[in-house]
PDB file of N, CA and C in Angstrom:
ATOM      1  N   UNK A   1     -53.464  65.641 -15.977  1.00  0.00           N
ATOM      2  CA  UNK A   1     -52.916  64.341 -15.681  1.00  0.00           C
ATOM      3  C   UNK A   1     -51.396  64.460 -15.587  1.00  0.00           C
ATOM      4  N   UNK A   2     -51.030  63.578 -14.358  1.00  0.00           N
ATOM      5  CA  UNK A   2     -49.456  64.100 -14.121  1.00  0.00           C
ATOM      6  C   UNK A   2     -48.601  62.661 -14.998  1.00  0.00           C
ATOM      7  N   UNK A   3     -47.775  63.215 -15.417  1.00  0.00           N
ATOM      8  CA  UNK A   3     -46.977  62.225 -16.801  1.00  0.00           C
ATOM      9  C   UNK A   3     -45.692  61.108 -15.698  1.00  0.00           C
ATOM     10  N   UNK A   4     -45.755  60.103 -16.048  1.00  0.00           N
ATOM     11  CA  UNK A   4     -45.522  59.273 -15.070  1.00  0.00           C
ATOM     12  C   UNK A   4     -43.824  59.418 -15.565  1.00  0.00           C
ATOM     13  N   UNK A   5     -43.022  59.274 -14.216  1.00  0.00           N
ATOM     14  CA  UNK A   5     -41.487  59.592 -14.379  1.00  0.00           C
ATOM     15  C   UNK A   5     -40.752  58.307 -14.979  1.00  0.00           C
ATOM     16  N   UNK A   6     -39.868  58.480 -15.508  1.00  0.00           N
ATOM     17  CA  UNK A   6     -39.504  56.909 -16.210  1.00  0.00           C
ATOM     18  C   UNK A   6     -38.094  56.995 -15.175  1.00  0.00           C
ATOM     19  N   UNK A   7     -38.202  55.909 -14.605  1.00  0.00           N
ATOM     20  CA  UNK A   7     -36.184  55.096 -13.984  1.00  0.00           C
ATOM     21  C   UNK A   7     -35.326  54.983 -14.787  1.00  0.00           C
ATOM     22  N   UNK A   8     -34.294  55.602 -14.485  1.00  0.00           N
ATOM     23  CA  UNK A   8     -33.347  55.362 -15.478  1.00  0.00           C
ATOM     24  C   UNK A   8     -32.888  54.383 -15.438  1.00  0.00           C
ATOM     25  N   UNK A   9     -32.380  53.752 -16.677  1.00  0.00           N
ATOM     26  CA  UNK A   9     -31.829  52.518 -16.755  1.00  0.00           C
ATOM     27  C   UNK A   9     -30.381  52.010 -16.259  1.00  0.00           C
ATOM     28  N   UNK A  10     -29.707  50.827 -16.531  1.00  0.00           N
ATOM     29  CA  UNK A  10     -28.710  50.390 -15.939  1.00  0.00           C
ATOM     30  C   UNK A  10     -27.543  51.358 -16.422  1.00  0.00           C
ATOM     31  N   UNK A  11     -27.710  51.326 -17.746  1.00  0.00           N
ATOM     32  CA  UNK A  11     -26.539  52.189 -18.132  1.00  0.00           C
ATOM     33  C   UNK A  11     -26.351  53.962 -17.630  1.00  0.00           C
ATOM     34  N   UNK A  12     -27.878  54.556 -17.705  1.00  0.00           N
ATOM     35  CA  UNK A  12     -27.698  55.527 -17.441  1.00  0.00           C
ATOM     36  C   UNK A  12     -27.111  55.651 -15.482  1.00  0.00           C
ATOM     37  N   UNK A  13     -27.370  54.488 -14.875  1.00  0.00           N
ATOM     38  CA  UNK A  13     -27.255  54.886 -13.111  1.00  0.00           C
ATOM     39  C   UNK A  13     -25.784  54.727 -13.586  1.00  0.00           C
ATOM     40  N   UNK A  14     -25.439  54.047 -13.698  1.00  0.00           N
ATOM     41  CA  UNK A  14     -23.861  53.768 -13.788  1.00  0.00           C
ATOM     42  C   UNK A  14     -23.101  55.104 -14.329  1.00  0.00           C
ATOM     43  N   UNK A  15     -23.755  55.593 -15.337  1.00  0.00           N
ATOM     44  CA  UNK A  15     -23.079  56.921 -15.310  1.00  0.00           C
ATOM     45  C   UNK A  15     -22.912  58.050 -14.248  1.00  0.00           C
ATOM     46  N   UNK A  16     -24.007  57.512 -13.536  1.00  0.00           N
ATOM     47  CA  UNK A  16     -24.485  58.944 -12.236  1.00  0.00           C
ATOM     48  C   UNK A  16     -23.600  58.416 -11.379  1.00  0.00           C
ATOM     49  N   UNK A  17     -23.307  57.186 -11.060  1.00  0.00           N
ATOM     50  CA  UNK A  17     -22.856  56.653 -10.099  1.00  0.00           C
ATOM     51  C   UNK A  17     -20.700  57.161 -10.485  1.00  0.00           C
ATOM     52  N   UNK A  18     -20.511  57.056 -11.849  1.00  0.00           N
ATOM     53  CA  UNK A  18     -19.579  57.180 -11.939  1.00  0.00           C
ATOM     54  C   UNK A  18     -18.882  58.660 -11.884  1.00  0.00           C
ATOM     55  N   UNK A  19     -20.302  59.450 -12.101  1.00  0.00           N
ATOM     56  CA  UNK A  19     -19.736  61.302 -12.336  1.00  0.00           C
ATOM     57  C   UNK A  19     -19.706  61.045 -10.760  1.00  0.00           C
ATOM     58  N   UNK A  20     -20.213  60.646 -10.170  1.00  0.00           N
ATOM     59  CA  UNK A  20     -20.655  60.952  -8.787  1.00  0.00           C
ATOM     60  C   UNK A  20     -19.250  60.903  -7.884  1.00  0.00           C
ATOM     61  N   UNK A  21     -18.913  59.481  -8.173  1.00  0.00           N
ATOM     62  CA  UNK A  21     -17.202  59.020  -7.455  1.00  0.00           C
ATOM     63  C   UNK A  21     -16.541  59.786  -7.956  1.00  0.00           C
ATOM     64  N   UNK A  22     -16.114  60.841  -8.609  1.00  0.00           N
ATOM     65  CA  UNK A  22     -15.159  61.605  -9.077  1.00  0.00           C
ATOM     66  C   UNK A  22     -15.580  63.314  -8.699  1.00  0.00           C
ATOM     67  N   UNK A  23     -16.995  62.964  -7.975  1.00  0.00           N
ATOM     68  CA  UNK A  23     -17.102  64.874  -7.760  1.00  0.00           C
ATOM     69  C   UNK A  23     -16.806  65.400  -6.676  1.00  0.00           C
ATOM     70  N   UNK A  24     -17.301  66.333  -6.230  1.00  0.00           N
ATOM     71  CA  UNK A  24     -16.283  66.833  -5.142  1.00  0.00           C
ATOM     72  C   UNK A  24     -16.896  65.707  -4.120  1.00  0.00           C
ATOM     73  N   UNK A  25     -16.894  66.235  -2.782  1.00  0.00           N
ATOM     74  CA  UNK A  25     -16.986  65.568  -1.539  1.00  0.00           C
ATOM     75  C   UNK A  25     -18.362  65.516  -1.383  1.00  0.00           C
ATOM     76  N   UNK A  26     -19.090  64.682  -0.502  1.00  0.00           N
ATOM     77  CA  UNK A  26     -20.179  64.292  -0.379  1.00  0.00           C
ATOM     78  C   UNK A  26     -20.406  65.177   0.736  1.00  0.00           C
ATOM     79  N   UNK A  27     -19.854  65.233   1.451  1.00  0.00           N
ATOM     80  CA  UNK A  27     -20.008  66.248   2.632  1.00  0.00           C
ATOM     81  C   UNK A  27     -19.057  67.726   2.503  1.00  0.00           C
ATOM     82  N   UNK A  28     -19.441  69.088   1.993  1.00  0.00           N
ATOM     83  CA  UNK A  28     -17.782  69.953   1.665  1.00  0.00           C
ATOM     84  C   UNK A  28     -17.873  70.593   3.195  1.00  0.00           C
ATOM     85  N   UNK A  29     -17.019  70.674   3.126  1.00  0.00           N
ATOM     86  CA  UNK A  29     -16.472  71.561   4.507  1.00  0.00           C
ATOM     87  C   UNK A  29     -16.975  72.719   4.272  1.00  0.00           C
ATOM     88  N   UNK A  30     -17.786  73.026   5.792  1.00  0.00           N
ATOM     89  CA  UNK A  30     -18.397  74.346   5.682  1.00  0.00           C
ATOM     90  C   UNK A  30     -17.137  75.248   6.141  1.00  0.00           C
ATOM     91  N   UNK A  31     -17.564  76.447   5.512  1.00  0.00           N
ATOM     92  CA  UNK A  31     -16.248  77.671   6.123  1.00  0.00           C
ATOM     93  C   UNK A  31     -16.365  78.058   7.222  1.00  0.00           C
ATOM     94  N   UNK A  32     -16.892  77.578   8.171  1.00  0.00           N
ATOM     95  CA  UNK A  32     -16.648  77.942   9.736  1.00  0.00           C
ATOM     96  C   UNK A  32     -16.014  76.584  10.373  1.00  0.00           C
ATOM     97  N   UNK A  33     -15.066  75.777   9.340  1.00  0.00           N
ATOM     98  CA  UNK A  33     -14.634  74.775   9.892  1.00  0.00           C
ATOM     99  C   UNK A  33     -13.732  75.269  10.722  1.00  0.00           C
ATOM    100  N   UNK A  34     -13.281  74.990  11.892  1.00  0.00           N
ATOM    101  CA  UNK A  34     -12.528  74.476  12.337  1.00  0.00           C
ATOM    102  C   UNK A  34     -10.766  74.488  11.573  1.00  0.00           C
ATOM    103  N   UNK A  35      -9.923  73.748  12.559  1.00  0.00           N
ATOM    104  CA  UNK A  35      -8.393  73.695  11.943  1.00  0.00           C
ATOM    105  C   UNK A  35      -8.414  71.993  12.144  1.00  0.00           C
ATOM    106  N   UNK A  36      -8.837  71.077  13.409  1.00  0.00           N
ATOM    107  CA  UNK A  36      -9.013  69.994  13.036  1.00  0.00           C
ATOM    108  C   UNK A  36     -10.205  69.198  11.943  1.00  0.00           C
ATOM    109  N   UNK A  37     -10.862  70.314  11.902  1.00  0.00           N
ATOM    110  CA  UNK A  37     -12.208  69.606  11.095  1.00  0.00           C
ATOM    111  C   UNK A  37     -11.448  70.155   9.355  1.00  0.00           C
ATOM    112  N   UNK A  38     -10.301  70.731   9.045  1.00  0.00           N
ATOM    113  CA  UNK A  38     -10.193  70.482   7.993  1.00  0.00           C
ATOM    114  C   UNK A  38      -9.324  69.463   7.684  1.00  0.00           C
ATOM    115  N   UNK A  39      -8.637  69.503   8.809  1.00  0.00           N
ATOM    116  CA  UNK A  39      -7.373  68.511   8.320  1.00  0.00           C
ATOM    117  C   UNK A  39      -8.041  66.912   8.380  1.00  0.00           C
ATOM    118  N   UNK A  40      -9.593  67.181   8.952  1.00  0.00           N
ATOM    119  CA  UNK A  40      -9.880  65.382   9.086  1.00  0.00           C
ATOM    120  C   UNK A  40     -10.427  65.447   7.653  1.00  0.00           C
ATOM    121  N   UNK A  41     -11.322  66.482   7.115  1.00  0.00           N
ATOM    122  CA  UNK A  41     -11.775  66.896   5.947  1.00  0.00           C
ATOM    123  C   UNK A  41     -10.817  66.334   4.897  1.00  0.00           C
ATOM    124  N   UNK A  42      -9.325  67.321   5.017  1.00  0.00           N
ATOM    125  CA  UNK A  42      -8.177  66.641   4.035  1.00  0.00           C
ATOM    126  C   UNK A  42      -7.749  65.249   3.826  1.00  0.00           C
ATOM    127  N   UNK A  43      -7.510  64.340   5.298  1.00  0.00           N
ATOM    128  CA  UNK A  43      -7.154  63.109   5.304  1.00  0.00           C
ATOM    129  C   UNK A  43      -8.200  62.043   4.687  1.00  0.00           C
ATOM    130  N   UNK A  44      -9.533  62.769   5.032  1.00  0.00           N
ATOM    131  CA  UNK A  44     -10.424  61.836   3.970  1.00  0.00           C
ATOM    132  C   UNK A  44     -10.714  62.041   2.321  1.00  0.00           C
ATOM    133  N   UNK A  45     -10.237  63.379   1.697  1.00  0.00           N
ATOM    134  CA  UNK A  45      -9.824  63.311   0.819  1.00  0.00           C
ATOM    135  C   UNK A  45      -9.009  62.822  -0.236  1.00  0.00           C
ATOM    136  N   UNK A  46      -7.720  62.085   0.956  1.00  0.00           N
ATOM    137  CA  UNK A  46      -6.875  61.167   0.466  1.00  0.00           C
ATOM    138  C   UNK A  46      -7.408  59.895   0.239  1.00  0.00           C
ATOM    139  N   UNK A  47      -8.063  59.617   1.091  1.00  0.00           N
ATOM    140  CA  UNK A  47      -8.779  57.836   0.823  1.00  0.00           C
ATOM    141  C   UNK A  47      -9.550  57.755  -0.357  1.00  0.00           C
ATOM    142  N   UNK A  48     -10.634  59.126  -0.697  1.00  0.00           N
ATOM    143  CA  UNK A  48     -11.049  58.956  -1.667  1.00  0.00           C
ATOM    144  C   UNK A  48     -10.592  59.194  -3.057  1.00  0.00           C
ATOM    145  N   UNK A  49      -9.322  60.014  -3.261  1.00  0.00           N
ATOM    146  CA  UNK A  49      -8.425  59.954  -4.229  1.00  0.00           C
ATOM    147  C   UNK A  49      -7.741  58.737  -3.962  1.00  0.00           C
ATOM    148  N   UNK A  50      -7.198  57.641  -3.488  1.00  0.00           N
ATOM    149  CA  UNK A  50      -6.569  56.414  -3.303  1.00  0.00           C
ATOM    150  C   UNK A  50      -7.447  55.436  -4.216  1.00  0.00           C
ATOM    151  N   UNK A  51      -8.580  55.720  -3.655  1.00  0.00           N
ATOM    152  CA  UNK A  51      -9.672  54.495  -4.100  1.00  0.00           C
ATOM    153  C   UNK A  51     -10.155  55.026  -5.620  1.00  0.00           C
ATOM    154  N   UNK A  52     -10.017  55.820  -6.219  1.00  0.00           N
ATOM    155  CA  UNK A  52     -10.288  56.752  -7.312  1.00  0.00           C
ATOM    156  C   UNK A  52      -9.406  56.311  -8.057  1.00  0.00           C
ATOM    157  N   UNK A  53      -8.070  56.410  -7.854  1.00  0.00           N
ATOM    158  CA  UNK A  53      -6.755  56.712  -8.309  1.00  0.00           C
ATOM    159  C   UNK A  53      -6.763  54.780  -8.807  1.00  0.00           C
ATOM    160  N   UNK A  54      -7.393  53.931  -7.974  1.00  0.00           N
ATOM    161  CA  UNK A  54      -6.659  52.768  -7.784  1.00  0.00           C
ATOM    162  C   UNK A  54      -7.696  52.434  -8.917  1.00  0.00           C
ATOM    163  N   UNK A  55      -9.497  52.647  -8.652  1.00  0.00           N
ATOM    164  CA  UNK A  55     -10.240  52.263  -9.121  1.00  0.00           C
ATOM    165  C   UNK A  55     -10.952  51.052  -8.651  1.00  0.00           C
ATOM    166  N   UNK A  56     -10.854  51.307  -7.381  1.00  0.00           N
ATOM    167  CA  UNK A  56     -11.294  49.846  -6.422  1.00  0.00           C
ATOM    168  C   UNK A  56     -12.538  50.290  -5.841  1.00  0.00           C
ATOM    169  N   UNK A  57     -13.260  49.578  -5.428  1.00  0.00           N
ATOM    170  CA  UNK A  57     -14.276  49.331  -4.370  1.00  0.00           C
ATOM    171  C   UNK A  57     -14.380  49.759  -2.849  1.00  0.00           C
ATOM    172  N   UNK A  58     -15.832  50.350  -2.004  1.00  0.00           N
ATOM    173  CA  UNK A  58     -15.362  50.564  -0.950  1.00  0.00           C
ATOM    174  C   UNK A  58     -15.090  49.420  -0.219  1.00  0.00           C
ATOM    175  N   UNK A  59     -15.673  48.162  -0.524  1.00  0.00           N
ATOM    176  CA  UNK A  59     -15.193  47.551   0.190  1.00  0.00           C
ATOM    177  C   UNK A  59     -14.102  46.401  -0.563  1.00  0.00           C
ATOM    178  N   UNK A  60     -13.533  46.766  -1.341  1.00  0.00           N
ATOM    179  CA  UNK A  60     -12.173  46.286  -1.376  1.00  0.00           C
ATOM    180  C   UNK A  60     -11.093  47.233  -0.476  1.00  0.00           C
ATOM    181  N   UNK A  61     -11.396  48.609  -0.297  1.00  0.00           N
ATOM    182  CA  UNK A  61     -10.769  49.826  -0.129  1.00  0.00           C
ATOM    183  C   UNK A  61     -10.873  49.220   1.470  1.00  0.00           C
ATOM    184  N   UNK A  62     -11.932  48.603   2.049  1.00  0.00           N
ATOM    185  CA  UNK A  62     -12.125  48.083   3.426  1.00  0.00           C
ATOM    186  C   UNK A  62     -11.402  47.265   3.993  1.00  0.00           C
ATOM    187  N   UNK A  63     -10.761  45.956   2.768  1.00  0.00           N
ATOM    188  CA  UNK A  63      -9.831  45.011   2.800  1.00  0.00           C
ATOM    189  C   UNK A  63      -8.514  45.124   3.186  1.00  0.00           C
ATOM    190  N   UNK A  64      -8.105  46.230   2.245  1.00  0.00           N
ATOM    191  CA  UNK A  64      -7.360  46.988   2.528  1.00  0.00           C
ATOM    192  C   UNK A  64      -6.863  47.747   3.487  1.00  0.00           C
ATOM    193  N   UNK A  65      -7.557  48.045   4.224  1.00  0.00           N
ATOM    194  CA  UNK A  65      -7.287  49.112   5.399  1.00  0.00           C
ATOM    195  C   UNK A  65      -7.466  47.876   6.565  1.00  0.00           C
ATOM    196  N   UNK A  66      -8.373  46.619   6.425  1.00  0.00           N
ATOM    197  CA  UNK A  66      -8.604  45.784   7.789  1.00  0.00           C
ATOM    198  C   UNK A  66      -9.789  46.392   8.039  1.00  0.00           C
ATOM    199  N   UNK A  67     -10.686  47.615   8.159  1.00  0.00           N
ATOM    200  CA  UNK A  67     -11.895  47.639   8.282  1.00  0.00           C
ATOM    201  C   UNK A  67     -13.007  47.233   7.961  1.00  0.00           C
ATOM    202  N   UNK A  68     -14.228  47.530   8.807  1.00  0.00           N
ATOM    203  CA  UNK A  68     -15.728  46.917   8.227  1.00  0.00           C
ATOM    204  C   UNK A  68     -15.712  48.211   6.824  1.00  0.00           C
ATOM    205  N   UNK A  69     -16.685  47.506   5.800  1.00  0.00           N
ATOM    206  CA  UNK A  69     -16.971  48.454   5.026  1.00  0.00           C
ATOM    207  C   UNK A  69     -17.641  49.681   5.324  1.00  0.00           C
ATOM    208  N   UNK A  70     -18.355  49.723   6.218  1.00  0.00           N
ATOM    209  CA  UNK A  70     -19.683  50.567   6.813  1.00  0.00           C
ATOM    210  C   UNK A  70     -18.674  52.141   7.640  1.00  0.00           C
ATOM    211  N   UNK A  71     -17.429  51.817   7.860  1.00  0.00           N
ATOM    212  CA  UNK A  71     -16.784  52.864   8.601  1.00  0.00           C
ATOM    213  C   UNK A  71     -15.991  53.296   7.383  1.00  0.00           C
ATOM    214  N   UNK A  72     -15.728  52.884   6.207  1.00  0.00           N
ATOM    215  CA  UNK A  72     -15.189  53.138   4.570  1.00  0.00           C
ATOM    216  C   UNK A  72     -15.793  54.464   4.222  1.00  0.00           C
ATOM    217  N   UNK A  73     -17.236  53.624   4.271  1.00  0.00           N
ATOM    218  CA  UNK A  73     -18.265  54.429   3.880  1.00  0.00           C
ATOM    219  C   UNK A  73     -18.057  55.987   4.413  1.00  0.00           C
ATOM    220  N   UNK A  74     -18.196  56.118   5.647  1.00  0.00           N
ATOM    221  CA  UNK A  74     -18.033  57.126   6.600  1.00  0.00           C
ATOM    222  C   UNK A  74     -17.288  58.375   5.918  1.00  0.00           C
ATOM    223  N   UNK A  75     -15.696  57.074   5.412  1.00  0.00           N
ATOM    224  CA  UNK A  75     -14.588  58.008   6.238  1.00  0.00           C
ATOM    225  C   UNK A  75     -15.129  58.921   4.532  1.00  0.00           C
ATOM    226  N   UNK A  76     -15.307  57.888   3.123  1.00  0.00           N
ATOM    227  CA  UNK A  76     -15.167  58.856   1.825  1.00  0.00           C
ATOM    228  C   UNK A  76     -16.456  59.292   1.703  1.00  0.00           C
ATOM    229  N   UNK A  77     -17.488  59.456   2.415  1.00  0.00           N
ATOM    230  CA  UNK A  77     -18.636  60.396   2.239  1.00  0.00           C
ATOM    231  C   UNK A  77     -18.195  61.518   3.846  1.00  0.00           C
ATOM    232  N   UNK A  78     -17.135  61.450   3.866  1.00  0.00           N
ATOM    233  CA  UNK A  78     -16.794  63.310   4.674  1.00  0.00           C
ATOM    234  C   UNK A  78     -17.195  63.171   6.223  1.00  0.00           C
ATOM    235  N   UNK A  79     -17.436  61.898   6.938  1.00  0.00           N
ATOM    236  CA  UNK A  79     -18.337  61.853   7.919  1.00  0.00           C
ATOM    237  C   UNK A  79     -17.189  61.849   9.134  1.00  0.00           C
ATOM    238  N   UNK A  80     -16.131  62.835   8.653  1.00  0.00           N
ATOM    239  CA  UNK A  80     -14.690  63.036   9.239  1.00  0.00           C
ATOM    240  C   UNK A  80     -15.535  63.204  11.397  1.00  0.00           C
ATOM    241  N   UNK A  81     -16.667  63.823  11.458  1.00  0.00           N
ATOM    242  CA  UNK A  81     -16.569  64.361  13.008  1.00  0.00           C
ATOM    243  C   UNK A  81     -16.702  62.302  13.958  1.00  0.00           C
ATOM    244  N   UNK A  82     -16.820  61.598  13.151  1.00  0.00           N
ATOM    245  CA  UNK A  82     -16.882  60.970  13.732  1.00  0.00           C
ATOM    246  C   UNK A  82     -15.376  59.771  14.027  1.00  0.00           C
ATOM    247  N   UNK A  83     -14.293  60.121  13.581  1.00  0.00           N
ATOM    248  CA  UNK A  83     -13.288  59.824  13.742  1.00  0.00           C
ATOM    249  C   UNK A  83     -12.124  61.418  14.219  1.00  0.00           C
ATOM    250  N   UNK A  84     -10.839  60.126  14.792  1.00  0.00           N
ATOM    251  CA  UNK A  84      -9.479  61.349  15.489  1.00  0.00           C
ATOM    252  C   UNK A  84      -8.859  61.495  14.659  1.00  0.00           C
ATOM    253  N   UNK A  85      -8.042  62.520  14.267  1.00  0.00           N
ATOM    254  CA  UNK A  85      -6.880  62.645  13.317  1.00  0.00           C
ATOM    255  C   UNK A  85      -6.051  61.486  13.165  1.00  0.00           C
ATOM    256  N   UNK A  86      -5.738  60.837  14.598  1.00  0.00           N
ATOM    257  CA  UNK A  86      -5.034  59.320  14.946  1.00  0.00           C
ATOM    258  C   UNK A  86      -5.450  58.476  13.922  1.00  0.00           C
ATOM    259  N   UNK A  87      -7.018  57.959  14.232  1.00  0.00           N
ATOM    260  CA  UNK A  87      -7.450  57.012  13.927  1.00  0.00           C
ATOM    261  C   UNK A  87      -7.160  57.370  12.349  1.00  0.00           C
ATOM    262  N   UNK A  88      -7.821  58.150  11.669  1.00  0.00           N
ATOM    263  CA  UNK A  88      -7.698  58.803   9.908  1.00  0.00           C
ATOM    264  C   UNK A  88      -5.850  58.558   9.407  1.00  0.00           C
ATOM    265  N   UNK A  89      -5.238  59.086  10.282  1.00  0.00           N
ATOM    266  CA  UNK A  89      -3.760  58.740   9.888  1.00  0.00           C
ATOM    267  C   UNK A  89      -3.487  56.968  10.177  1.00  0.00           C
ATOM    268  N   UNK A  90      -3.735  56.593  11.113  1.00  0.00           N
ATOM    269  CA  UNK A  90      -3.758  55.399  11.036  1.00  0.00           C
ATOM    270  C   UNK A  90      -4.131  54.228  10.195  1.00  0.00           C
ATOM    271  N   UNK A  91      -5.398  54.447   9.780  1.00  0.00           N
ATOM    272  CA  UNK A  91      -6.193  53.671   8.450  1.00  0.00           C
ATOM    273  C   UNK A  91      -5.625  54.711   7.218  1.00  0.00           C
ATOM    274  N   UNK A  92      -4.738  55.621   6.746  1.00  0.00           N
ATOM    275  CA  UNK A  92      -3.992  56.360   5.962  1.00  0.00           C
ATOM    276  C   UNK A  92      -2.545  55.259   5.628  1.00  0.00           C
ATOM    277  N   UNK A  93      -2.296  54.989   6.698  1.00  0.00           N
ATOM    278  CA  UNK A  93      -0.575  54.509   6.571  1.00  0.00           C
ATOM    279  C   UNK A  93      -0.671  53.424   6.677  1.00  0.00           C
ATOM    280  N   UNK A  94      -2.311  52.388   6.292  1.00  0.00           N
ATOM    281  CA  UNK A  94      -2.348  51.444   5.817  1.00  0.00           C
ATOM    282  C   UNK A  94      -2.106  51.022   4.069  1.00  0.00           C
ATOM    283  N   UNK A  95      -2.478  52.335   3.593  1.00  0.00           N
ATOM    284  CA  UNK A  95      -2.210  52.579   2.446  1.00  0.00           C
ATOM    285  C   UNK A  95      -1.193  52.859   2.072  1.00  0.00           C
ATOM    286  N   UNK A  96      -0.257  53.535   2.485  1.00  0.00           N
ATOM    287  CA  UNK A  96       0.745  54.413   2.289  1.00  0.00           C
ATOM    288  C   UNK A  96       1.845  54.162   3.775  1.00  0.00           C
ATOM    289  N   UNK A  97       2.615  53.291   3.797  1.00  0.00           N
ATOM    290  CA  UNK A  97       3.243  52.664   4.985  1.00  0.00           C
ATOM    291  C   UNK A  97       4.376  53.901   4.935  1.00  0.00           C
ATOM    292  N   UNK A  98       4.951  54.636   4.290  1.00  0.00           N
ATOM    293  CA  UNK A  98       5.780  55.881   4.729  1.00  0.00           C
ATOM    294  C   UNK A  98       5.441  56.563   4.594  1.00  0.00           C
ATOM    295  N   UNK A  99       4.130  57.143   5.278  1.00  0.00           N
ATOM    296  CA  UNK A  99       3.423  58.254   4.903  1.00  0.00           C
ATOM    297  C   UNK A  99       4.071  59.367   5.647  1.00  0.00           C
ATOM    298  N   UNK A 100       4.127  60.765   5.606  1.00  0.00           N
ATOM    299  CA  UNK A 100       4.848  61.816   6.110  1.00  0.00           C
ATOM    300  C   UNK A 100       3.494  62.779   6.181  1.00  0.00           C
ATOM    301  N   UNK A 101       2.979  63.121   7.266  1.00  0.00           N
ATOM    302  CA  UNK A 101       2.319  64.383   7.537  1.00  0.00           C
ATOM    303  C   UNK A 101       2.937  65.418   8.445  1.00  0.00           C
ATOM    304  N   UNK A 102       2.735  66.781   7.418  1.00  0.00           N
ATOM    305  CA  UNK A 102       3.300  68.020   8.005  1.00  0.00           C
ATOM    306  C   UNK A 102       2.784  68.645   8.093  1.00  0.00           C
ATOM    307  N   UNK A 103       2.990  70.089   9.351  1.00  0.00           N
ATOM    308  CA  UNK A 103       2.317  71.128   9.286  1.00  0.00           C
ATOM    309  C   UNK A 103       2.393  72.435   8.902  1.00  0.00           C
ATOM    310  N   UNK A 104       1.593  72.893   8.327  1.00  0.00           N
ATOM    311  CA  UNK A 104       2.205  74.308   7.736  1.00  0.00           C
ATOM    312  C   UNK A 104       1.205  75.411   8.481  1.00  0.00           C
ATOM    313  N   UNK A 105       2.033  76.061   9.860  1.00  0.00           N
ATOM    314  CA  UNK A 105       1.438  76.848  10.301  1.00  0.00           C
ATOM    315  C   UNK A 105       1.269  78.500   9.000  1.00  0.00           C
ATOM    316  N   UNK A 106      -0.207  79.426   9.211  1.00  0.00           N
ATOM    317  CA  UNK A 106      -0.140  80.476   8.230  1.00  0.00           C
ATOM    318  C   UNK A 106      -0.256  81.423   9.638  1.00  0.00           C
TER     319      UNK A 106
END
């Protein structure tokens, strides 16, 4: 007889939910990235340290930027191929109105 799985409770999701927002990326960059697929990789790293850092919501984090929540979603679960460096710096320097990006050729 197979032993029936128990749901975790409110307190315990909230913990998963909270290790979860603080672990690495939902999507990691595979090592055959690309030079734009890291830097979109990096710029969405920033949103999700912003929203981390602030302790806000994605969709307060949405308010914020003027976006739908649903493209939030996107940008901090890594779903970088579907946005331009433009657009990512753009919803960036909504946050950060003197933002400075540089390049460091190796």
């Amino acid at each position: 007889m197979k032993k029936a799985q128990r749901f975790p409770d409110n307190k315990e999701l909230a913990e998963v939910r909270e290790r979860l927002s603080r672990g690495p990326a939902a999507r990691p960059l595979p090592e055959s990235a690309d030079s734009v697929e890291r830097l979109k990789h990096n710029l969405c790293a920033e949103f999700v340290k912003y929203k981390n850092r602030k302790g806000i919501t994605q969709k307060q984090l949405a308010k914020k930027l003027g976006i739908d929540e649903a493209l939030v979603s996107k940008i901090v679960n890594y779903a970088y191929d579907e946005f331009t460096v433009d657009r990512l710096v753009k919803y960036l320097s909504a946050l950060y109105p003197k933002i400075e990006i540089s390049l460091l050729v190796a």
